[in-house]
PDB file of N, CA and C in Angstrom:
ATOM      1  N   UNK A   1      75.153  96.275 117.573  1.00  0.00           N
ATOM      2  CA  UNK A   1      75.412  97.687 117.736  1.00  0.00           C
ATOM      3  C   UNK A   1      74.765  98.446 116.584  1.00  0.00           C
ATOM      4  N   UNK A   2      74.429  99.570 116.451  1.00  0.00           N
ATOM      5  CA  UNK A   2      73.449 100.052 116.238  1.00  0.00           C
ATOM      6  C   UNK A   2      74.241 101.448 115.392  1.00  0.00           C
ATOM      7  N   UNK A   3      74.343 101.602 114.178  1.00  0.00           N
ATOM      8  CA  UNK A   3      75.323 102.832 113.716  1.00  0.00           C
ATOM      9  C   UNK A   3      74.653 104.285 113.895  1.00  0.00           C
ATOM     10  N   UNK A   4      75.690 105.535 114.971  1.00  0.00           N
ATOM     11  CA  UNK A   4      75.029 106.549 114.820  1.00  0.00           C
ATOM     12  C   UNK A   4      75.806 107.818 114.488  1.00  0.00           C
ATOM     13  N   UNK A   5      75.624 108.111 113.733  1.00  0.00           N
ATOM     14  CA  UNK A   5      76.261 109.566 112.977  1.00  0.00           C
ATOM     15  C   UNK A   5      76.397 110.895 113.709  1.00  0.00           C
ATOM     16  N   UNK A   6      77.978 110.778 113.893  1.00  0.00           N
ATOM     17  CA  UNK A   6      78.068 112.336 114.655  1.00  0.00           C
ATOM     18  C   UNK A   6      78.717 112.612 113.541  1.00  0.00           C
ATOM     19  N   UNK A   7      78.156 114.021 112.946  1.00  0.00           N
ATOM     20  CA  UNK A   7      78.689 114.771 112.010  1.00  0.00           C
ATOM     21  C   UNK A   7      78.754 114.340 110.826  1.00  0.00           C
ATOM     22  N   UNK A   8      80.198 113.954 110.466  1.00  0.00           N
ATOM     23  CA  UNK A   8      80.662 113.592 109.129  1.00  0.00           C
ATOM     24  C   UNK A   8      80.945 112.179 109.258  1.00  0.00           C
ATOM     25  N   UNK A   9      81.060 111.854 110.535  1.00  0.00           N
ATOM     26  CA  UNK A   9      81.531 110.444 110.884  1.00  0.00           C
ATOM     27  C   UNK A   9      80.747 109.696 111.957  1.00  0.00           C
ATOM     28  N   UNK A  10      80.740 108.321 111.790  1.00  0.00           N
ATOM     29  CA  UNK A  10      79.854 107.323 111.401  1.00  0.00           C
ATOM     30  C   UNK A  10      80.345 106.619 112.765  1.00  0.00           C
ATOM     31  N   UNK A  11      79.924 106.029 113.869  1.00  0.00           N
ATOM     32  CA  UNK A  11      80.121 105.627 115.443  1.00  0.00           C
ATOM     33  C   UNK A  11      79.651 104.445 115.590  1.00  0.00           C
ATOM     34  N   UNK A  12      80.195 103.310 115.920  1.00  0.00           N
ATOM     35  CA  UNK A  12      78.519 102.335 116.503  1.00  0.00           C
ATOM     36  C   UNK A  12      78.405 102.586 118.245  1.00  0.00           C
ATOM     37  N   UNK A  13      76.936 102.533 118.367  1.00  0.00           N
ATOM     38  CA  UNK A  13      76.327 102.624 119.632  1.00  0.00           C
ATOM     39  C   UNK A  13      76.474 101.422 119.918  1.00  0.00           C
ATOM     40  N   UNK A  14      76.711 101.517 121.315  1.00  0.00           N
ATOM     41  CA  UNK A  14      76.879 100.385 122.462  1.00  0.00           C
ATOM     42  C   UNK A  14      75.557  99.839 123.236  1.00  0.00           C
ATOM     43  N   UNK A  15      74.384 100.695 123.228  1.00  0.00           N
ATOM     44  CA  UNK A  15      73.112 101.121 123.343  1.00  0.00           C
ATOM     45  C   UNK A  15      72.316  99.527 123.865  1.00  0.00           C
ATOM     46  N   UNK A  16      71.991  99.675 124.654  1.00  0.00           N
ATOM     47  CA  UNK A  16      71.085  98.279 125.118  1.00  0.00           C
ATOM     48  C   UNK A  16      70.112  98.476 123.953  1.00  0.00           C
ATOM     49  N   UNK A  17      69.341  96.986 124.063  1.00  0.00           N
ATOM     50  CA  UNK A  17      68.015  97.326 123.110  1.00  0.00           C
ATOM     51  C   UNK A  17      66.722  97.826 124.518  1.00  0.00           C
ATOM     52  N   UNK A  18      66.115  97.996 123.837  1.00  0.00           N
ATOM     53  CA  UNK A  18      64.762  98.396 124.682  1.00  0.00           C
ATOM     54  C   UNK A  18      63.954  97.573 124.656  1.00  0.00           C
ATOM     55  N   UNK A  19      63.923  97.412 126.134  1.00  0.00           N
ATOM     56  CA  UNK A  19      62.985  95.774 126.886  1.00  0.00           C
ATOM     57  C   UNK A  19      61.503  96.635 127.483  1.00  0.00           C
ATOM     58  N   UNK A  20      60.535  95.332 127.287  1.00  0.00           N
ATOM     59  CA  UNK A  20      59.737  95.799 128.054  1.00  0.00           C
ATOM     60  C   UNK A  20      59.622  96.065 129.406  1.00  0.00           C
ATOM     61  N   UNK A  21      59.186  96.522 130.411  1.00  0.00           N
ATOM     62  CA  UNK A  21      59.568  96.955 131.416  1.00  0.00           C
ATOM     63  C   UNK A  21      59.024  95.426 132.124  1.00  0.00           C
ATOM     64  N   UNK A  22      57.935  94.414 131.322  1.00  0.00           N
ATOM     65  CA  UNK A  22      57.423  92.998 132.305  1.00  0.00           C
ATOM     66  C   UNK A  22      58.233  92.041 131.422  1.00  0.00           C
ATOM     67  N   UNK A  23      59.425  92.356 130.812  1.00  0.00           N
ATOM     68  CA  UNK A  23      60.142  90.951 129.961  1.00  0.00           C
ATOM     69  C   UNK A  23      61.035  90.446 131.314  1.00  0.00           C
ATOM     70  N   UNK A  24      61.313  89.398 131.353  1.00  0.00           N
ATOM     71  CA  UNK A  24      61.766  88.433 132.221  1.00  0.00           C
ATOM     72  C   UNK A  24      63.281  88.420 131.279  1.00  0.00           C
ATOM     73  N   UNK A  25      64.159  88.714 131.792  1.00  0.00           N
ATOM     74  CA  UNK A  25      65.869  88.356 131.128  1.00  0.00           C
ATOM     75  C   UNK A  25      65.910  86.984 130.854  1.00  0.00           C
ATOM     76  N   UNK A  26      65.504  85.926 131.930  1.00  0.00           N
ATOM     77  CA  UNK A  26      66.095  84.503 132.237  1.00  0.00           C
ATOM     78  C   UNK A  26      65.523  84.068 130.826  1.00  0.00           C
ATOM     79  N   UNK A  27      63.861  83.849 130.984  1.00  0.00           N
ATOM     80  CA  UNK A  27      63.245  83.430 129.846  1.00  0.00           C
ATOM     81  C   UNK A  27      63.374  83.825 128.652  1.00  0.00           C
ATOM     82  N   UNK A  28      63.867  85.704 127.897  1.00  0.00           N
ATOM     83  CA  UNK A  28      64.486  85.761 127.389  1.00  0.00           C
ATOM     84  C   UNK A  28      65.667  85.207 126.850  1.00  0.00           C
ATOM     85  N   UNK A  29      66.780  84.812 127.751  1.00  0.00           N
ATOM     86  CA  UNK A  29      67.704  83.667 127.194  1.00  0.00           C
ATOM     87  C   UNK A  29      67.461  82.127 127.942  1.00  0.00           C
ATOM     88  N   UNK A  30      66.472  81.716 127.987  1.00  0.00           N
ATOM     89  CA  UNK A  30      66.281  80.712 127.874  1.00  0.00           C
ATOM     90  C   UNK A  30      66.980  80.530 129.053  1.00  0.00           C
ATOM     91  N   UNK A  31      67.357  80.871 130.191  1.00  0.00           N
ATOM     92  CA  UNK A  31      68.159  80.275 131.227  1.00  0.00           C
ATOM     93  C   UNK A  31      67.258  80.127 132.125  1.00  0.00           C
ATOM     94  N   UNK A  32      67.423  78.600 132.465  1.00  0.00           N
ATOM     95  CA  UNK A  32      66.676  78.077 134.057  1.00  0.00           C
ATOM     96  C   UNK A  32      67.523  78.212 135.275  1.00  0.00           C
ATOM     97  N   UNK A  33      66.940  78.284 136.355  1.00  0.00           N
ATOM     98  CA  UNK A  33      67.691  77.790 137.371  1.00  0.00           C
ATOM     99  C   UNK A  33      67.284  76.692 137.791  1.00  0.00           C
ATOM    100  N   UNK A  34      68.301  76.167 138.487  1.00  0.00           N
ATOM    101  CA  UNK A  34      68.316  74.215 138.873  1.00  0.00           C
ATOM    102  C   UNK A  34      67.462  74.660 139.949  1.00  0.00           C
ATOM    103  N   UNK A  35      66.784  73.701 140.595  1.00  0.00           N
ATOM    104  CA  UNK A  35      65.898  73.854 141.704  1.00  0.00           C
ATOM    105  C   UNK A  35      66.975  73.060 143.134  1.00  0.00           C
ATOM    106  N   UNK A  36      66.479  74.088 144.056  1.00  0.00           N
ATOM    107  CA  UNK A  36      66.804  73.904 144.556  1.00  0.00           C
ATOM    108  C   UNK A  36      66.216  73.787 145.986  1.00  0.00           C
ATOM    109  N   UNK A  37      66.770  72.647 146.938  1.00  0.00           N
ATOM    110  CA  UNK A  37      66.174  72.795 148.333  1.00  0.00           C
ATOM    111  C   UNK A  37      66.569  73.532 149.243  1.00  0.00           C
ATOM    112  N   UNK A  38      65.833  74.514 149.958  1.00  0.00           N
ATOM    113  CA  UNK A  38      66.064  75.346 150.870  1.00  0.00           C
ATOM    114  C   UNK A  38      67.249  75.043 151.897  1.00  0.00           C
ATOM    115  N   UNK A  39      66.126  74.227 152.464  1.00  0.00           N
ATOM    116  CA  UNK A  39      67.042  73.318 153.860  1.00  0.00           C
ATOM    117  C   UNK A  39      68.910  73.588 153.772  1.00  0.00           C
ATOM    118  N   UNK A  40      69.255  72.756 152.621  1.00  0.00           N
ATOM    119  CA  UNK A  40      70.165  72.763 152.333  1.00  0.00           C
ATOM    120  C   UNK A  40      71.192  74.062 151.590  1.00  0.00           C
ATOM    121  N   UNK A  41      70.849  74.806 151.237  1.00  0.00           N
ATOM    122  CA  UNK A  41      71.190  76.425 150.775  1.00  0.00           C
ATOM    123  C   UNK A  41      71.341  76.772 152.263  1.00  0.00           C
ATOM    124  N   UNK A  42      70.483  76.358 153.062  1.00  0.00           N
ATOM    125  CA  UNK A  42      70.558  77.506 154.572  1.00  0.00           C
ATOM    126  C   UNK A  42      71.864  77.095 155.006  1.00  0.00           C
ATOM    127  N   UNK A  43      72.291  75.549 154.967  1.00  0.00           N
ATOM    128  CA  UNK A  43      72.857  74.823 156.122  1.00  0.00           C
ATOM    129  C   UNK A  43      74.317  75.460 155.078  1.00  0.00           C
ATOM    130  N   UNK A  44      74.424  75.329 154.291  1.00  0.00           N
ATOM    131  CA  UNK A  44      75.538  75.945 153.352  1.00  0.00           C
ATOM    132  C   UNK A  44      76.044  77.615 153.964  1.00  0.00           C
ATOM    133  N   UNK A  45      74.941  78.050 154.225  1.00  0.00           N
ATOM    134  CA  UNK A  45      75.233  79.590 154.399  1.00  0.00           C
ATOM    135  C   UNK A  45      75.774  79.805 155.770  1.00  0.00           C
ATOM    136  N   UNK A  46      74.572  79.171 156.662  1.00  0.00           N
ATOM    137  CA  UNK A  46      75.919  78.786 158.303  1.00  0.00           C
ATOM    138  C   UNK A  46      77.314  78.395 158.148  1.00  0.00           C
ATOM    139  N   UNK A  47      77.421  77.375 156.735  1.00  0.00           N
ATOM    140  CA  UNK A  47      78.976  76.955 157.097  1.00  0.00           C
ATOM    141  C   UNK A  47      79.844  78.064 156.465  1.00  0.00           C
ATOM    142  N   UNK A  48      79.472  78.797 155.943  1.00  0.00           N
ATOM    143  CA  UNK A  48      80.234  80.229 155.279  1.00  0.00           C
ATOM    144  C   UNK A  48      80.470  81.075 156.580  1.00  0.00           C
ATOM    145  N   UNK A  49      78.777  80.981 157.223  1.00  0.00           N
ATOM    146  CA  UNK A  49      79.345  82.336 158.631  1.00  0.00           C
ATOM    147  C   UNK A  49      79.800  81.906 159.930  1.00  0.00           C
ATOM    148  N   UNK A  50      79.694  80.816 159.752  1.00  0.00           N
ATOM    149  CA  UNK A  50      80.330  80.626 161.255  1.00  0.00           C
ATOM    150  C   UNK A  50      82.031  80.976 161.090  1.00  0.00           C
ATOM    151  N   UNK A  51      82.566  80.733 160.425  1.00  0.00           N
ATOM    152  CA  UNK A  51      84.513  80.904 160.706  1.00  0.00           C
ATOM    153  C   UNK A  51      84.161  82.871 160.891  1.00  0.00           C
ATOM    154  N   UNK A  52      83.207  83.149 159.774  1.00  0.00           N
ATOM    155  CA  UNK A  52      83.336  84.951 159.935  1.00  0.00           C
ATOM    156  C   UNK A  52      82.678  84.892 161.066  1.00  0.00           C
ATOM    157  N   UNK A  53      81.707  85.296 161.680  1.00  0.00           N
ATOM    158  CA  UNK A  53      81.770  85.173 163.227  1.00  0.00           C
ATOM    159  C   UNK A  53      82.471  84.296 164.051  1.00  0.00           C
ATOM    160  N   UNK A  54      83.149  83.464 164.294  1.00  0.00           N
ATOM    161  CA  UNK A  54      83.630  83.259 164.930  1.00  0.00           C
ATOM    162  C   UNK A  54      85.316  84.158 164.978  1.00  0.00           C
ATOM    163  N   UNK A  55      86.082  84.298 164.282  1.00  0.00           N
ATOM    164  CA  UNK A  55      87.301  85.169 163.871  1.00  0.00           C
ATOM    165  C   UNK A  55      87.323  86.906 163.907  1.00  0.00           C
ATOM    166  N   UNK A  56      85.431  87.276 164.107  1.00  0.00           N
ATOM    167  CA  UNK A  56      85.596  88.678 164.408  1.00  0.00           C
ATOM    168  C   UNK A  56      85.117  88.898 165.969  1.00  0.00           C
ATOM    169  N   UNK A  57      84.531  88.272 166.563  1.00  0.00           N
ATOM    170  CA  UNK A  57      84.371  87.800 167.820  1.00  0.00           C
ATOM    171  C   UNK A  57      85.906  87.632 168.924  1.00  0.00           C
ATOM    172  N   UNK A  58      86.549  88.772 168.613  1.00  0.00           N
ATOM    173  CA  UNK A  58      87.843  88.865 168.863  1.00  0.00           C
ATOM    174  C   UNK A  58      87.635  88.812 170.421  1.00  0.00           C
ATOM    175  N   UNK A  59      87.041  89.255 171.378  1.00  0.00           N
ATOM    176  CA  UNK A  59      86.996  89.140 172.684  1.00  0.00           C
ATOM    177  C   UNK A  59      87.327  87.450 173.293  1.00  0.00           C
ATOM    178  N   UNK A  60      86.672  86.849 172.593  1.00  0.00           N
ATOM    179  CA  UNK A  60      86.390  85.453 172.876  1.00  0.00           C
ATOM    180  C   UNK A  60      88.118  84.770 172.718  1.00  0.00           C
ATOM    181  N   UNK A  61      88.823  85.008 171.829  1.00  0.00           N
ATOM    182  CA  UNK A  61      90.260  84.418 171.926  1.00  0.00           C
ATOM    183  C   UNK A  61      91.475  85.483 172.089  1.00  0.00           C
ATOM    184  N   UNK A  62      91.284  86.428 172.332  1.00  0.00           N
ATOM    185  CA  UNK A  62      92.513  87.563 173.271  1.00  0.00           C
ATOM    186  C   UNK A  62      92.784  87.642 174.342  1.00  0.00           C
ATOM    187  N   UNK A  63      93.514  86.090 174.408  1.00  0.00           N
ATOM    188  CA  UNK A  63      93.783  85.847 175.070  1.00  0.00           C
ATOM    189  C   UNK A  63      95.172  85.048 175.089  1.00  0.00           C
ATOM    190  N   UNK A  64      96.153  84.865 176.206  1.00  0.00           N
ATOM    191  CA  UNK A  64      97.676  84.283 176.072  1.00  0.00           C
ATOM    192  C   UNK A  64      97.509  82.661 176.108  1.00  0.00           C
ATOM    193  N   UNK A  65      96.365  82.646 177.175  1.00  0.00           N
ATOM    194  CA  UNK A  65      96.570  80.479 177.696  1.00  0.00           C
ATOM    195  C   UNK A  65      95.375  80.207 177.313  1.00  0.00           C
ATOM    196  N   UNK A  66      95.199  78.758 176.377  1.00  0.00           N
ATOM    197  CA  UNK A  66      96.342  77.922 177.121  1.00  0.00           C
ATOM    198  C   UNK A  66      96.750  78.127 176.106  1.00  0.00           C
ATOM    199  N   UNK A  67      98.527  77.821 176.051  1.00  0.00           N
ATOM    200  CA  UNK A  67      99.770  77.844 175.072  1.00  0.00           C
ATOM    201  C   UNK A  67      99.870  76.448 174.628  1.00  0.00           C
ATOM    202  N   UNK A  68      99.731  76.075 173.171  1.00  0.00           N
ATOM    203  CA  UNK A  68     100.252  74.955 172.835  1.00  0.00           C
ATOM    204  C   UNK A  68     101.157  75.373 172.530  1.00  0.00           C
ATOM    205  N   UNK A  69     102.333  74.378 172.614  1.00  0.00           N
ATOM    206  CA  UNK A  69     104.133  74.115 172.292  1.00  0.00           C
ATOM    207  C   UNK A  69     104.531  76.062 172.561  1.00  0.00           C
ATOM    208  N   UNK A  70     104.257  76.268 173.429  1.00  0.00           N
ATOM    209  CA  UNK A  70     104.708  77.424 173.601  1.00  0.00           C
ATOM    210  C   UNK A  70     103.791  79.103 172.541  1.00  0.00           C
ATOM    211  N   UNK A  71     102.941  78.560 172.203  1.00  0.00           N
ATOM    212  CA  UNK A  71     102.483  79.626 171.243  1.00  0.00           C
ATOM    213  C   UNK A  71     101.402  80.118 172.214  1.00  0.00           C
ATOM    214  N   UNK A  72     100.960  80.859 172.001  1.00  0.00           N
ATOM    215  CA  UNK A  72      99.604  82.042 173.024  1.00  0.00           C
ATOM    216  C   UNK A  72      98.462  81.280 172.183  1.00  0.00           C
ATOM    217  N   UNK A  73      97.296  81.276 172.817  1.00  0.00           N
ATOM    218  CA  UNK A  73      96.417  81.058 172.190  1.00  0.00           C
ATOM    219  C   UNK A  73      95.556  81.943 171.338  1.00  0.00           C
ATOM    220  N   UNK A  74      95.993  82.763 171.266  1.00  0.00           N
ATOM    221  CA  UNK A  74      95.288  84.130 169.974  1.00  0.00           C
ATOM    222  C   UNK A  74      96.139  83.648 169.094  1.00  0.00           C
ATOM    223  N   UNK A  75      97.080  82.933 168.634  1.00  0.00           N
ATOM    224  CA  UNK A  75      97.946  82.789 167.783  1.00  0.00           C
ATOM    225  C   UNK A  75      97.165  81.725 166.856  1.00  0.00           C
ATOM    226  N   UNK A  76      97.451  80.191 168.128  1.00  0.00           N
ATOM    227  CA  UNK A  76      97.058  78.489 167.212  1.00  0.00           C
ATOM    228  C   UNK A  76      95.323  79.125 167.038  1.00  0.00           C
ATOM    229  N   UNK A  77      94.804  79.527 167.728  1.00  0.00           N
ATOM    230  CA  UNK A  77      93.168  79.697 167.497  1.00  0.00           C
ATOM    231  C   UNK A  77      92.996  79.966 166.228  1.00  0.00           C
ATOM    232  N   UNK A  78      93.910  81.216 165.934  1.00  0.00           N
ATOM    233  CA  UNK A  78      93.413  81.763 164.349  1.00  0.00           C
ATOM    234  C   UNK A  78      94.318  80.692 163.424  1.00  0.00           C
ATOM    235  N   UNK A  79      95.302  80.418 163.658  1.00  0.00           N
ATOM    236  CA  UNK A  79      95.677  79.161 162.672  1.00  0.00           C
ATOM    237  C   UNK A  79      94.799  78.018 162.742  1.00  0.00           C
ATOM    238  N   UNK A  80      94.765  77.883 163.940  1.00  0.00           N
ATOM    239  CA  UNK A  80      93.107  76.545 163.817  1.00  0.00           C
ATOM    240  C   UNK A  80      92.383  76.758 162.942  1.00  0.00           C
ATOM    241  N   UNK A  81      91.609  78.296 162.560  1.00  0.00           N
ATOM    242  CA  UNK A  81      90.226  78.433 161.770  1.00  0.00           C
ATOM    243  C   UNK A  81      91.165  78.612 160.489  1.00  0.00           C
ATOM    244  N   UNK A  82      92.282  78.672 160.258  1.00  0.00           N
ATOM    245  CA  UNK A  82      92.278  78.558 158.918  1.00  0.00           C
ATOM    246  C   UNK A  82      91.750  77.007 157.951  1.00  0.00           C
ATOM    247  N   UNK A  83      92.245  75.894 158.923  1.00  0.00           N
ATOM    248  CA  UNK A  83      91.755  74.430 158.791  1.00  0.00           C
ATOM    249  C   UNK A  83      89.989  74.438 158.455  1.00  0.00           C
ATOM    250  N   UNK A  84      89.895  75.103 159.804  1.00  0.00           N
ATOM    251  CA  UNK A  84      88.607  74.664 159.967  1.00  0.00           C
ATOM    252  C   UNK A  84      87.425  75.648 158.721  1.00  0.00           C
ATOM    253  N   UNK A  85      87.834  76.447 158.345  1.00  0.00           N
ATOM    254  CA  UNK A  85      86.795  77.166 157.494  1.00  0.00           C
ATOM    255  C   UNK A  85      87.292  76.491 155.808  1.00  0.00           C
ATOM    256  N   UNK A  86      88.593  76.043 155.792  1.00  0.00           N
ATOM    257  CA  UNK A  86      88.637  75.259 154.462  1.00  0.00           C
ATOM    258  C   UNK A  86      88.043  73.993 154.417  1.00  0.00           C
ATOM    259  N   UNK A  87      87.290  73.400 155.684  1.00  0.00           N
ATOM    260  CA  UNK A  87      86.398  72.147 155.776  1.00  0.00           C
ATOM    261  C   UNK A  87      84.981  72.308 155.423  1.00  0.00           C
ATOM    262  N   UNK A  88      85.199  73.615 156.058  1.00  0.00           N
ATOM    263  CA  UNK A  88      83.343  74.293 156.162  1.00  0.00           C
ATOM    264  C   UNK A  88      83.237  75.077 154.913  1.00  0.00           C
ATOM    265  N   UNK A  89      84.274  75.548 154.256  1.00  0.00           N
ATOM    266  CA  UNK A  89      84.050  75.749 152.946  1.00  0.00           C
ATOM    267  C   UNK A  89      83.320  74.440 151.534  1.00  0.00           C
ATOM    268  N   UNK A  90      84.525  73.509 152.021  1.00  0.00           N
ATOM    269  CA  UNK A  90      84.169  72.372 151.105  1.00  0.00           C
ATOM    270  C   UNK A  90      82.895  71.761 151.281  1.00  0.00           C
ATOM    271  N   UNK A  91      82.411  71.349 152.877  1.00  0.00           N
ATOM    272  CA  UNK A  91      81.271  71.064 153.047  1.00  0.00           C
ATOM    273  C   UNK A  91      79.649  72.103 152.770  1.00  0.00           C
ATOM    274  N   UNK A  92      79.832  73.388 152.743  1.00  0.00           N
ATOM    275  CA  UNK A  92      79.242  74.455 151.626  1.00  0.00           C
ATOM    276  C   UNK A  92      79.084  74.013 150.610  1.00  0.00           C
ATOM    277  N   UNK A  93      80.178  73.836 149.655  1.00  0.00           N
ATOM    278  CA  UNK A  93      79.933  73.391 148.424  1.00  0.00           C
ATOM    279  C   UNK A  93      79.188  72.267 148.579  1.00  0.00           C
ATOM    280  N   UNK A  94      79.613  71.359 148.393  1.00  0.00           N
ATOM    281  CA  UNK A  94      79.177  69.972 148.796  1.00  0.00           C
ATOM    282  C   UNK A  94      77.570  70.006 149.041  1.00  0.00           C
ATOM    283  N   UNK A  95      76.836  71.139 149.566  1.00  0.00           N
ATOM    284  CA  UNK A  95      76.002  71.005 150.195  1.00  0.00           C
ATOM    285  C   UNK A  95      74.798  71.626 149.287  1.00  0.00           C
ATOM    286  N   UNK A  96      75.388  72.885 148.478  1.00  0.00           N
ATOM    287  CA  UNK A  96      74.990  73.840 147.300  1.00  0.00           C
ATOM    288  C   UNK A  96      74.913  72.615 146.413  1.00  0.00           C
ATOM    289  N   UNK A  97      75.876  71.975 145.878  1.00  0.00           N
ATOM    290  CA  UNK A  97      75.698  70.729 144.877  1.00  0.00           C
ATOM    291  C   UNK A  97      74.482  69.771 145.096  1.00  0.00           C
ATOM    292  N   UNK A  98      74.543  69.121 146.378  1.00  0.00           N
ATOM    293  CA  UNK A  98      73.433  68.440 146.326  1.00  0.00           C
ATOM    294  C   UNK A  98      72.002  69.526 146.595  1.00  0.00           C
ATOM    295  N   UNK A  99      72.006  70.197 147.236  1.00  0.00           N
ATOM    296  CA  UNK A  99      70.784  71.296 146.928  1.00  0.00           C
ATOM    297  C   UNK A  99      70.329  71.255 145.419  1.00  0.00           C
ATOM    298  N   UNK A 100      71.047  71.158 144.244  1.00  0.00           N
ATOM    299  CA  UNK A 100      70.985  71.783 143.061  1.00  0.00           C
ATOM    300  C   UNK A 100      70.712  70.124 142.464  1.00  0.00           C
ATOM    301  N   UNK A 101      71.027  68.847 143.141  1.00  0.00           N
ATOM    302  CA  UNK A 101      70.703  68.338 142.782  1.00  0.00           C
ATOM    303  C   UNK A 101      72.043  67.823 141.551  1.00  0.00           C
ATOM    304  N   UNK A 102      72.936  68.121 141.605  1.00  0.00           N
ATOM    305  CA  UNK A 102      74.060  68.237 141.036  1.00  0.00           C
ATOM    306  C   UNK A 102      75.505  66.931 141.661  1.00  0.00           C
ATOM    307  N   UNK A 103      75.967  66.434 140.701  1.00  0.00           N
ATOM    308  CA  UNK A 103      77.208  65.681 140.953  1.00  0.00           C
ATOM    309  C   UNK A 103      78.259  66.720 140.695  1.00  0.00           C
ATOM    310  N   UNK A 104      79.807  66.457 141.111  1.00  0.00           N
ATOM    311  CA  UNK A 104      80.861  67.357 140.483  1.00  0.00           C
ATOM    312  C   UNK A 104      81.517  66.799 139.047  1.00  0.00           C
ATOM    313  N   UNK A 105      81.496  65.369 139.259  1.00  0.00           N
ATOM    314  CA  UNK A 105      81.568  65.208 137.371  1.00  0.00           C
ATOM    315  C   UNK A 105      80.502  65.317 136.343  1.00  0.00           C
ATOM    316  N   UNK A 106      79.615  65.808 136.481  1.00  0.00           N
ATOM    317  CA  UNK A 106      78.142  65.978 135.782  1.00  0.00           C
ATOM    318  C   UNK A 106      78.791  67.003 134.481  1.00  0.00           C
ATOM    319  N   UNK A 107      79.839  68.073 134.835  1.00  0.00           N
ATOM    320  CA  UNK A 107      79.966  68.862 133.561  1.00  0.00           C
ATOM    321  C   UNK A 107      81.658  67.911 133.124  1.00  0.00           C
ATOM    322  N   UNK A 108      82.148  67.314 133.175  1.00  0.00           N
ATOM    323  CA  UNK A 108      83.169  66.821 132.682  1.00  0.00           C
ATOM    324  C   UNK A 108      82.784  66.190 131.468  1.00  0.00           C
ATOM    325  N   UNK A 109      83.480  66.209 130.289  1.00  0.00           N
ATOM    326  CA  UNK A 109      83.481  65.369 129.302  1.00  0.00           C
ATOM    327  C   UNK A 109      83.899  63.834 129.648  1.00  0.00           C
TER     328      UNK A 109
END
C-alpha cells in the first residue's frame, strides 16, 4: 500500500499497481495450469447438465402415474434425481481429476 496525504493526515492507498496492458497475471505469479484433456472436461460438463435439464423439463414428469407405494410420480421422480445427480456429481469430479491428470491423495500429507 502506497501512503497518500489528505491534508494534515496521512491514508494508505489500496491502489492496484500499474500493469502493462500485455503482462500475463498467471506468469506474473508463476501459476500454471495442469493440462488438461478436453474429451474429458466435456464428459464432466454433461454430467453437471443433465440432472439441470432434466428437473427443469417439468412437462416430461407432471404427471400422477405410475405411483410407487402410493406416491405420484412428480413426487419419487424428483426424489430419484436427488440420488442420481449426487452420482453424476461425483463422477464429474472424478472425471475433472483424471482430465488434470490428478489423484485425490496427491495433496495429502
Amino acid at each position: 500500500m502506497a501512503p497518500v496525504t489528505m491534508g494534515t493526515t496521512q491514508v494508505m492507498s489500496a491502489r492496484m499497481p500499474e500493469r502493462d496492458a500485455r503482462s500475463d497475471t498467471r506468469s506474473e505469479l508463476n501459476v500454471t495450469m495442469p493440462p488438461g484433456r478436453t474429451g474429458l472436461l466435456v464428459a464432466a460438463g454433461v454430467c453437471l447438465l443433465v440432472p439441470i435439464v432434466a428437473l427443469l423439463w417439468v412437462s416430461s414428469y407432471a404427471k400422477e402415474t405410475p405411483k410407487l407405494g402410493g406416491i405420484p410420480f412428480f413426487f419419487w421422480y424428483q426424489f430419484l434425481w436427488v440420488f442420481l445427480t449426487s452420482a453424476l456429481t461425483y463422477t464429474a469430479h472424478r472425471l475433472v481429476l483424471a482430465a488434470r491428470g490428478r489423484r485425490d491423495d496427491e495433496d495429502r500429507p
